[in-house]
N, C-alpha and C. Protein backbone atom coordinates (compact mmCIF):
# COMPACT_ATOMS: atom_id res chain seq x y z
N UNK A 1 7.72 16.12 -9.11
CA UNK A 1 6.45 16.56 -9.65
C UNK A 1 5.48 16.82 -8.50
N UNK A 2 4.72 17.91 -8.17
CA UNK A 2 4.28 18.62 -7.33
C UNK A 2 3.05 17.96 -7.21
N UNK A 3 2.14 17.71 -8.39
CA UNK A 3 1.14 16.97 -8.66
C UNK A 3 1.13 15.47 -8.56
N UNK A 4 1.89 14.87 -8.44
CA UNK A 4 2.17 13.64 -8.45
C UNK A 4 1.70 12.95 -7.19
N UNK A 5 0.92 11.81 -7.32
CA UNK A 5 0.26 11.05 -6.24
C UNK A 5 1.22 9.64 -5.73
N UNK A 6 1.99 9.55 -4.36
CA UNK A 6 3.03 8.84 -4.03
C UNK A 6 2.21 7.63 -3.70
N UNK A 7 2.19 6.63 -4.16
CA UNK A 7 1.84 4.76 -4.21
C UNK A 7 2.24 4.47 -2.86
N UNK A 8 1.46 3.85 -1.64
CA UNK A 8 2.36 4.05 -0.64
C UNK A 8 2.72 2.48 -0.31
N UNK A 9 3.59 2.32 0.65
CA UNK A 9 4.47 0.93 0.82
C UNK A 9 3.44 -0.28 0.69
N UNK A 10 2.23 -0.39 1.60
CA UNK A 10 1.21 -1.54 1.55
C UNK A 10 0.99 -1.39 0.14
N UNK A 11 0.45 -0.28 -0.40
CA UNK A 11 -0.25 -0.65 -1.62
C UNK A 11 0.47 -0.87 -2.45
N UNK A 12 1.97 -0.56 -3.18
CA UNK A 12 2.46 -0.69 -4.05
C UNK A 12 3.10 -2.10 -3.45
N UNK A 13 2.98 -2.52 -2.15
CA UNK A 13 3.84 -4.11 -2.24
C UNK A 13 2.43 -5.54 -2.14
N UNK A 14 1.66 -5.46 -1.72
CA UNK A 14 0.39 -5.93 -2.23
C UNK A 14 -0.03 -6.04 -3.41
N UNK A 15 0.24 -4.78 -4.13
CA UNK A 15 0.00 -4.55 -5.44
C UNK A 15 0.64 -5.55 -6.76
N UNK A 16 2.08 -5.52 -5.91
CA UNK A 16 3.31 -6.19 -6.55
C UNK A 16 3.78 -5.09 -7.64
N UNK A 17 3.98 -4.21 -6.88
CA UNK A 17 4.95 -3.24 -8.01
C UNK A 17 6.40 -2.97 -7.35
N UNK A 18 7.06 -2.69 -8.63
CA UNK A 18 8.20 -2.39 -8.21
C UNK A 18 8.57 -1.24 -6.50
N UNK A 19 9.24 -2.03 -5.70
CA UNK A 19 9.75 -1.11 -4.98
C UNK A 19 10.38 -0.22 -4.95
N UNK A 20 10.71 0.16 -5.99
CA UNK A 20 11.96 1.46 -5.89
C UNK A 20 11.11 2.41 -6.66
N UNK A 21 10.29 2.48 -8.14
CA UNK A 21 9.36 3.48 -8.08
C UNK A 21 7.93 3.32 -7.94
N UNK A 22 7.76 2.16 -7.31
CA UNK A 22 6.08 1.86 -6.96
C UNK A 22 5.26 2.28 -7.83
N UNK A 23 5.96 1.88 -9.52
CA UNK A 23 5.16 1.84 -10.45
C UNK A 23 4.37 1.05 -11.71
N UNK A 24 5.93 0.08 -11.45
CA UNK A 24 6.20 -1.15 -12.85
C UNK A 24 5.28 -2.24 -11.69
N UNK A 25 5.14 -3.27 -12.54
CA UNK A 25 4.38 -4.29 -12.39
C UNK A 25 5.61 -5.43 -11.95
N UNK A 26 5.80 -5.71 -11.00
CA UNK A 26 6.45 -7.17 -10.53
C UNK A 26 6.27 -8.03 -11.36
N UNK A 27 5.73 -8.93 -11.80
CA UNK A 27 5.12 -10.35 -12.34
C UNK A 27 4.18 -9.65 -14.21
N UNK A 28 4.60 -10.70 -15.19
CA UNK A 28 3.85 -10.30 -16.22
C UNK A 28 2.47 -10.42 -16.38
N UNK A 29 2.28 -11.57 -15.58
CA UNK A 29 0.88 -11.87 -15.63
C UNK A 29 0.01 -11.83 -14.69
N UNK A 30 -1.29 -11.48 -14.63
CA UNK A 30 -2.34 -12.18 -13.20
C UNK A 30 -1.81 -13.24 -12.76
N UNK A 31 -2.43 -13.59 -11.36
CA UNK A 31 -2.48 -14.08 -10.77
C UNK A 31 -3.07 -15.36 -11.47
N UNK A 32 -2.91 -16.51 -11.05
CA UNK A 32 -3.71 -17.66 -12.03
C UNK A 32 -2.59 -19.00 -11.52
N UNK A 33 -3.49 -20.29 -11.98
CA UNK A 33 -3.12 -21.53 -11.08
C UNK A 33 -1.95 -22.16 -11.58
N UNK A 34 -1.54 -21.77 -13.06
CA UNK A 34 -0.41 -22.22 -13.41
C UNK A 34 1.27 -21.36 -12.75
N UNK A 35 1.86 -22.22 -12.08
CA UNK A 35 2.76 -21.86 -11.46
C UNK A 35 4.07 -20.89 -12.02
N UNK A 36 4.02 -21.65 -13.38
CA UNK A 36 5.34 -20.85 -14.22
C UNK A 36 4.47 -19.92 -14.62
N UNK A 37 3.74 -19.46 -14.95
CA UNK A 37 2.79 -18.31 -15.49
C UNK A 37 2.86 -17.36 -14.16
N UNK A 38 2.43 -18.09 -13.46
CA UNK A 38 1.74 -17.26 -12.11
C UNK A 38 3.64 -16.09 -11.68
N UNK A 39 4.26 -16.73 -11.16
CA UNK A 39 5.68 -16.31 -11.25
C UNK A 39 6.40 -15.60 -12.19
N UNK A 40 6.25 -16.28 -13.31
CA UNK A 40 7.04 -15.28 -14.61
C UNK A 40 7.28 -13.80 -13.62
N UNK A 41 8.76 -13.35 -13.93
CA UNK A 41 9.05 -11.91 -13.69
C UNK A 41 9.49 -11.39 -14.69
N UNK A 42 9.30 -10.36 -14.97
CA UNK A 42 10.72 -9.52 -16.09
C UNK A 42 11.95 -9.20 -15.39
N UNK A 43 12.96 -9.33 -16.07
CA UNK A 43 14.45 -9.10 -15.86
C UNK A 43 14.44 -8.06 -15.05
N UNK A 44 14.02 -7.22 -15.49
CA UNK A 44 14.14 -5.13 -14.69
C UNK A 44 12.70 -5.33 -14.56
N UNK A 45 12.82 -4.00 -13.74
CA UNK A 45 11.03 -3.38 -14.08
C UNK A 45 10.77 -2.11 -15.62
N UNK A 46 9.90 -2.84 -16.20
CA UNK A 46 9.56 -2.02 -16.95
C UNK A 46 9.16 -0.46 -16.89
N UNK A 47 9.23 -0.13 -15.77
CA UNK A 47 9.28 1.66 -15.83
C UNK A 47 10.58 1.91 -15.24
N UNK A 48 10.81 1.52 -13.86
CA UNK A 48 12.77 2.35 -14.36
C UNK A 48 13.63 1.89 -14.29
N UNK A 49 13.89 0.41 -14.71
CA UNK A 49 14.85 -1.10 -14.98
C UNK A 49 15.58 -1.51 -14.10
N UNK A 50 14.86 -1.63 -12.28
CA UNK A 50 15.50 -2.47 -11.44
C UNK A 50 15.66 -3.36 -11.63
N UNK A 51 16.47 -4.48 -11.55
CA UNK A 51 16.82 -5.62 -11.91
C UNK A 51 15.89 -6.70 -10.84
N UNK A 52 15.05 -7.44 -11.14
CA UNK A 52 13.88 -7.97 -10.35
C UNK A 52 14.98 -9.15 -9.92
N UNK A 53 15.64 -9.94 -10.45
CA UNK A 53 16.76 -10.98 -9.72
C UNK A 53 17.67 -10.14 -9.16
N UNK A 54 17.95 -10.46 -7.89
CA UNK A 54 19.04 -9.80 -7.13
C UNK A 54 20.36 -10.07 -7.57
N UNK A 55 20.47 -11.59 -7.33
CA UNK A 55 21.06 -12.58 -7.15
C UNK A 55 20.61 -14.06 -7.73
N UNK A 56 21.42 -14.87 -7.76
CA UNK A 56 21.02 -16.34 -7.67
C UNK A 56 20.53 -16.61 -6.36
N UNK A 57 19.38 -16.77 -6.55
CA UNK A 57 19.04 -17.83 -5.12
C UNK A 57 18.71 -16.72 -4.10
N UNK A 58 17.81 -15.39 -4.78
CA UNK A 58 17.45 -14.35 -3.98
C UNK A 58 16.37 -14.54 -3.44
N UNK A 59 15.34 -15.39 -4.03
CA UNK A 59 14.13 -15.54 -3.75
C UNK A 59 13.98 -17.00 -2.64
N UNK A 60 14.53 -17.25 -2.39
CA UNK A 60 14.50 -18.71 -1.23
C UNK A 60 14.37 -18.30 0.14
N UNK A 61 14.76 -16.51 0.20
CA UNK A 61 13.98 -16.13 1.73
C UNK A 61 12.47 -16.11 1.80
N UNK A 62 11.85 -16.11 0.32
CA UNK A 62 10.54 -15.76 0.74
C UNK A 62 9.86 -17.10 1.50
N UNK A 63 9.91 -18.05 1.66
CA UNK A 63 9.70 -19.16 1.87
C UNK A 63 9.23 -18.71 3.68
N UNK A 64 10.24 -17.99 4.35
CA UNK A 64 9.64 -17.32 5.42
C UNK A 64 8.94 -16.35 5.00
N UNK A 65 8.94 -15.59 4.09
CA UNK A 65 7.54 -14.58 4.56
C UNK A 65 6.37 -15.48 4.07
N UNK A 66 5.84 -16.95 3.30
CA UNK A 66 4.94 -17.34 3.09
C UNK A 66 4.97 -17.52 4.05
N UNK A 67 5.65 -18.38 4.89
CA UNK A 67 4.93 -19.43 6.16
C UNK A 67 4.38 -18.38 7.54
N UNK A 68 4.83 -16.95 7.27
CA UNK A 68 4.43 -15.92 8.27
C UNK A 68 3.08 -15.95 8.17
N UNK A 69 2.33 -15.42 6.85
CA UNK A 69 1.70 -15.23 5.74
C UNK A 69 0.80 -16.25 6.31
N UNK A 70 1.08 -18.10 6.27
CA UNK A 70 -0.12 -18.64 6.48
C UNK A 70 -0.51 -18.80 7.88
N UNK A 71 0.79 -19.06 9.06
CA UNK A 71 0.23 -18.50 9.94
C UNK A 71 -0.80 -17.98 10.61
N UNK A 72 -0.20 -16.39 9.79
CA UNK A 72 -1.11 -15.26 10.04
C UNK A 72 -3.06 -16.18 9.69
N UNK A 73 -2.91 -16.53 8.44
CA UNK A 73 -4.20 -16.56 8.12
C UNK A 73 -5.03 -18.29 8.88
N UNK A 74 -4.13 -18.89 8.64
CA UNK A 74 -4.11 -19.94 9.99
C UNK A 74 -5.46 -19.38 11.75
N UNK A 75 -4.28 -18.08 12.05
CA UNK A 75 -4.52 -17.91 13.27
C UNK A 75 -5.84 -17.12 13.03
N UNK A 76 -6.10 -16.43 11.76
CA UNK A 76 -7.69 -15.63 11.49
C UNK A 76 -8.15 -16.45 11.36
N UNK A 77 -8.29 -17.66 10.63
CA UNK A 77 -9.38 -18.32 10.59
C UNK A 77 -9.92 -18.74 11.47
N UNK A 78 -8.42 -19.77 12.71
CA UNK A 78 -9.16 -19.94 13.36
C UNK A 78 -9.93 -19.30 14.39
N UNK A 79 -9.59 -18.06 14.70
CA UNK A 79 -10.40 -16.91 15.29
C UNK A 79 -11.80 -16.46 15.03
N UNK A 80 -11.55 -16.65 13.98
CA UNK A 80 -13.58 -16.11 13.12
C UNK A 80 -14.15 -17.28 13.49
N UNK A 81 -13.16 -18.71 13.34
CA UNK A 81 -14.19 -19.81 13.02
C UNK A 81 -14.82 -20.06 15.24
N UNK A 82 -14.12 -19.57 15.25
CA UNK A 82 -14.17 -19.67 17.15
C UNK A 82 -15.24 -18.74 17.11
N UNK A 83 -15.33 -17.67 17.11
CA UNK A 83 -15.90 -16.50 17.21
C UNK A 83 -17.42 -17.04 16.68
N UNK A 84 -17.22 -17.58 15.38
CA UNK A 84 -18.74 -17.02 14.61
C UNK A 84 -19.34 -18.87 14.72
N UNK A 85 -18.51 -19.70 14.88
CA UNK A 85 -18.94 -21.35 14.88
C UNK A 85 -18.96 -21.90 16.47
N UNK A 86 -18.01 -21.72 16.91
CA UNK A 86 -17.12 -22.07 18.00
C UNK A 86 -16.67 -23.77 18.08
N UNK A 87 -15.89 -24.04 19.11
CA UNK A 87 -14.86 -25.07 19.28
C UNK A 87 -15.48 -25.79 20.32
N UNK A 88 -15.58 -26.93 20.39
CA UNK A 88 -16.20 -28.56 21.37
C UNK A 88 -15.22 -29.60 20.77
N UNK A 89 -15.00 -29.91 21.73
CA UNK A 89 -14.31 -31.33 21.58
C UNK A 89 -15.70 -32.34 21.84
N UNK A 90 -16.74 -32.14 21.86
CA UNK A 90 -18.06 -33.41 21.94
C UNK A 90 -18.30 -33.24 20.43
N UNK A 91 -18.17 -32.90 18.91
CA UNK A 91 -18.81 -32.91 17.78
C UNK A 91 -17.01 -32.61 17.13
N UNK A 92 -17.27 -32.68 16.05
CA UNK A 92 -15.90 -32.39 14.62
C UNK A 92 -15.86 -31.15 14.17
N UNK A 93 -16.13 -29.93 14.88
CA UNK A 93 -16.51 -28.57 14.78
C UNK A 93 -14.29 -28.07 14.18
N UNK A 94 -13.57 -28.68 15.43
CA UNK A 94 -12.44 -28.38 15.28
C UNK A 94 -12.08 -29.23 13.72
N UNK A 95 -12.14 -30.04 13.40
CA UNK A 95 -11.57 -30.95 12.09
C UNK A 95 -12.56 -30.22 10.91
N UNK A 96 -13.65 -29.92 10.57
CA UNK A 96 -14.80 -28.69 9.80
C UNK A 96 -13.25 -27.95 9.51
N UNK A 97 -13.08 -27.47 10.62
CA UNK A 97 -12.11 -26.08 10.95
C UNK A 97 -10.88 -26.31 9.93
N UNK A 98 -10.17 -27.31 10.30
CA UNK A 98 -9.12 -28.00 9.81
C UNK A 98 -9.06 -28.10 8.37
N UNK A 99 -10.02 -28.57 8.00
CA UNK A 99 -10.40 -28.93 6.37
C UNK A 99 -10.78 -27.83 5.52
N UNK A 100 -11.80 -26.88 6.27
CA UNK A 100 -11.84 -25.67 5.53
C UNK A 100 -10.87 -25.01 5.19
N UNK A 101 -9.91 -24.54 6.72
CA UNK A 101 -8.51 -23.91 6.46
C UNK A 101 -7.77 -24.38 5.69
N UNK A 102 -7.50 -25.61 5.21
CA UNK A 102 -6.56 -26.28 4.33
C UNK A 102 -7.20 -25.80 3.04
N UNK A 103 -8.39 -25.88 2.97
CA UNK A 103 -8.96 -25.56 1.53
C UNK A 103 -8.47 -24.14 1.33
N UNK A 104 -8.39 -23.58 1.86
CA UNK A 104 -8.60 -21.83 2.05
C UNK A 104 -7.05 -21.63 1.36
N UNK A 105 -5.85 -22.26 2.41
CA UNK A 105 -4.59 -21.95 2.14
C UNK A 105 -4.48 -22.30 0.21
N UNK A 106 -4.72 -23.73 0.31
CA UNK A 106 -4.76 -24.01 -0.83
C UNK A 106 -4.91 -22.99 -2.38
N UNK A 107 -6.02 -22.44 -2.16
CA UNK A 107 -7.06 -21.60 -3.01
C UNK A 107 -6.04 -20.47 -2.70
N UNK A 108 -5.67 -20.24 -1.70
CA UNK A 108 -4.64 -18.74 -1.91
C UNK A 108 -3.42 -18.84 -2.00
N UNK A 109 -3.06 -20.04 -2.05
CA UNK A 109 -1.56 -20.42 -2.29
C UNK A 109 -0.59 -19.66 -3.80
N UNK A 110 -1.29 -19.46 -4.77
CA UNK A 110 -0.82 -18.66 -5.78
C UNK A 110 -0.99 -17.55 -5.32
N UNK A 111 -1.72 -16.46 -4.82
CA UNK A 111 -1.92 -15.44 -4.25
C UNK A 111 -0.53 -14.69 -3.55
N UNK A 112 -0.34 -16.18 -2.77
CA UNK A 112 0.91 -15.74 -1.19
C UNK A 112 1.90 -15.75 -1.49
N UNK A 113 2.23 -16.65 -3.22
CA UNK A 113 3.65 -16.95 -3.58
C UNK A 113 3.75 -15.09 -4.16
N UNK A 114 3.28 -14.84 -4.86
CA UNK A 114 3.27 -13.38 -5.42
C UNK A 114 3.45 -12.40 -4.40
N UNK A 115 3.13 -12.28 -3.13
CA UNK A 115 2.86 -11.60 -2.37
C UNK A 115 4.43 -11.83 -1.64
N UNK A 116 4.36 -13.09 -1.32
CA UNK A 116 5.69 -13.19 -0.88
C UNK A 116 7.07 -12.34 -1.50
N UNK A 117 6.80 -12.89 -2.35
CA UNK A 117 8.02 -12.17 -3.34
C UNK A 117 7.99 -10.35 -3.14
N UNK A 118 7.31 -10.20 -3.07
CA UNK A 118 6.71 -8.36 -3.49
C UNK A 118 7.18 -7.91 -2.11
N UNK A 119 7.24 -8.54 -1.06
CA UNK A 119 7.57 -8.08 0.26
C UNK A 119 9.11 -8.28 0.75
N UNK A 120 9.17 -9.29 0.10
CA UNK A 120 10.69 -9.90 -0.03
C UNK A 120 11.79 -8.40 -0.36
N UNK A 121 11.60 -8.53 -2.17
CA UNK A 121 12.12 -7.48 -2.40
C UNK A 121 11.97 -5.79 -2.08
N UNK A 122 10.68 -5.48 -1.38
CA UNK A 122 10.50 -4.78 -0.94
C UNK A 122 11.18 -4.44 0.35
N UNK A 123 11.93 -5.55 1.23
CA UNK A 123 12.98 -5.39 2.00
C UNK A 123 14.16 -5.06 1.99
N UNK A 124 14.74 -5.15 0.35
CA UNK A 124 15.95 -5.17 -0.08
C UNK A 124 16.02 -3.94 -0.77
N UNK A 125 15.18 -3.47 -1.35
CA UNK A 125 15.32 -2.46 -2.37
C UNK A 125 14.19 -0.87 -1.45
N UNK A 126 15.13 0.32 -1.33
CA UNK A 126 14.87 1.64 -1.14
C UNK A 126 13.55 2.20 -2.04
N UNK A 127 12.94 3.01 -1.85
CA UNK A 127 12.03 3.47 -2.24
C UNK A 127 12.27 5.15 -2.74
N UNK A 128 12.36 4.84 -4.20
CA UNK A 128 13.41 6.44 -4.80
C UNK A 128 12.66 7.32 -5.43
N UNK A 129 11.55 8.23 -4.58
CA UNK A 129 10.78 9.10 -5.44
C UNK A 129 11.28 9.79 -6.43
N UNK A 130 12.53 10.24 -6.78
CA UNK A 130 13.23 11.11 -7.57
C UNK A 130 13.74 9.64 -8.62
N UNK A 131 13.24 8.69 -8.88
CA UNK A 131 14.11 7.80 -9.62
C UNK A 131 14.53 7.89 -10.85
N UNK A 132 13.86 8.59 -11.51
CA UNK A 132 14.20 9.25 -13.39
C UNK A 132 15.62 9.97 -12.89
N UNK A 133 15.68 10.50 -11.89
CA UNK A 133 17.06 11.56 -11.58
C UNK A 133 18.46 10.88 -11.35
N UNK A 134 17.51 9.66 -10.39
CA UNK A 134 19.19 9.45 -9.93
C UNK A 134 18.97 7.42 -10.61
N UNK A 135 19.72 7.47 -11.56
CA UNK A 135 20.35 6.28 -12.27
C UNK A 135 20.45 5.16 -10.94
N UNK A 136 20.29 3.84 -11.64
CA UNK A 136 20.60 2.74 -10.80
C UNK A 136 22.74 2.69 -10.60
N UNK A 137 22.86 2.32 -9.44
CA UNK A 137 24.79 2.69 -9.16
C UNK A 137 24.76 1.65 -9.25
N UNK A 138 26.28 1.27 -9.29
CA UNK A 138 26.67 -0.14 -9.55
C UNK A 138 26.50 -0.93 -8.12
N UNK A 139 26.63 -0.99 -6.91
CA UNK A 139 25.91 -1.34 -6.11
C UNK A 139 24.97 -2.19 -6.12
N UNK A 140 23.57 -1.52 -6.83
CA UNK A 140 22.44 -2.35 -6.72
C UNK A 140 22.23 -3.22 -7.49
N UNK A 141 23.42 -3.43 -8.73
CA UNK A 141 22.99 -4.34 -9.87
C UNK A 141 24.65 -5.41 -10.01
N UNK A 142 25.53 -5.09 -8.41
CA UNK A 142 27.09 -5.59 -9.11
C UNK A 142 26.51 -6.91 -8.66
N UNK A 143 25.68 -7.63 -8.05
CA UNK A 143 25.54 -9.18 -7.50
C UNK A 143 24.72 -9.94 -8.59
N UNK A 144 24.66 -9.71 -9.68
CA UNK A 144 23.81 -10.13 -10.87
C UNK A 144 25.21 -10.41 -11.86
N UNK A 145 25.42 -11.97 -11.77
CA UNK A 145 26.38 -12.46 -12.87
C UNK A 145 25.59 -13.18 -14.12
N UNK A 146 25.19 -12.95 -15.15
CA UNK A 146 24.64 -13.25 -16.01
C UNK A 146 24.79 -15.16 -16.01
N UNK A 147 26.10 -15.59 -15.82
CA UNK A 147 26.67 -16.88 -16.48
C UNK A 147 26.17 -18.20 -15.13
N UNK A 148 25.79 -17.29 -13.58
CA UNK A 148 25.30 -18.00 -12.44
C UNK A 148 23.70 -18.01 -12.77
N UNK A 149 23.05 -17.18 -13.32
CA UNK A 149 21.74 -17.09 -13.59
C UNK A 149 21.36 -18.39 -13.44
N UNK A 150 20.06 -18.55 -13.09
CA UNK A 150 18.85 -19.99 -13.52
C UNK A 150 19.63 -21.47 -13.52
N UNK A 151 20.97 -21.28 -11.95
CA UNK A 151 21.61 -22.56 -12.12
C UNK A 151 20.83 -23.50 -11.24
């Protein structure tokens, strides 16, 4: 489609949409503090039925992209907090630091688990502008045994 506006990789994996047509929704619900809520996935994606479980036990890499993830926000904070507070070892400026950041991770900790995931599979799965055309192959869906599911 000539007219058609392409979702691009940051935004549709931030977003948490499907990677393959960067259109369906990853997760059923917002974002929110309850954990099984917050997570819930659908089986496929509801616009062109990738199978959101790879595998059993597909999602246990994300565990590294969170800890990249806090890191990352680890090393901003403490950068701004240097920058805009700054650091003495004569006052508790560094432990302020400490406690805020913990609060911070905390408060975005549902955020990063979602995010995690969305980048995860976004590693594994191609990005198929033509996807109405060309059908899912057996390939992308033969590592999905129904009877290993949710062991």
């Amino acid at each position: 489609m000539p007219g058609k506006k392409k979702r691009s990789y940051l935004i549709s994996t931030f977003g948490c949409h499907c990677p393959r047509c960067r259109e369906g929704k990853l997760f059923k619900n917002n974002v929110s503090i309850g954990l099984k809520k917050n997570m819930a996935m659908p089986k496929t994606c509801p616009v062109c039925g990738l199978p959101t479980e790879k595998e059993p036990g597909f999602y246990y890499g994300t565990g590294y992209v969170s800890y990249a993830l806090g890191v990352a926000i680890c090393v901003t904070t403490f950068i701004a907090w240097f920058v805009l507070i700054g650091m003495s070892t004569r006052d508790n400026r560094f432990f302020y630091w400490l406690v805020a950041n913990a609060v911070i991770l905390v408060l975005i900790q549902p955020w990063m688990m979602r995010i995690s995931r969305s980048i995860w599979i976004s590693w594994f799965v191609k990005y198929d502008p033509d996807w109405k055309d060309h059908p899912l192959n057996k390939k992308e869906i033969e590592r999905i045994i129904p009877e290993q599911q949710m062991n």
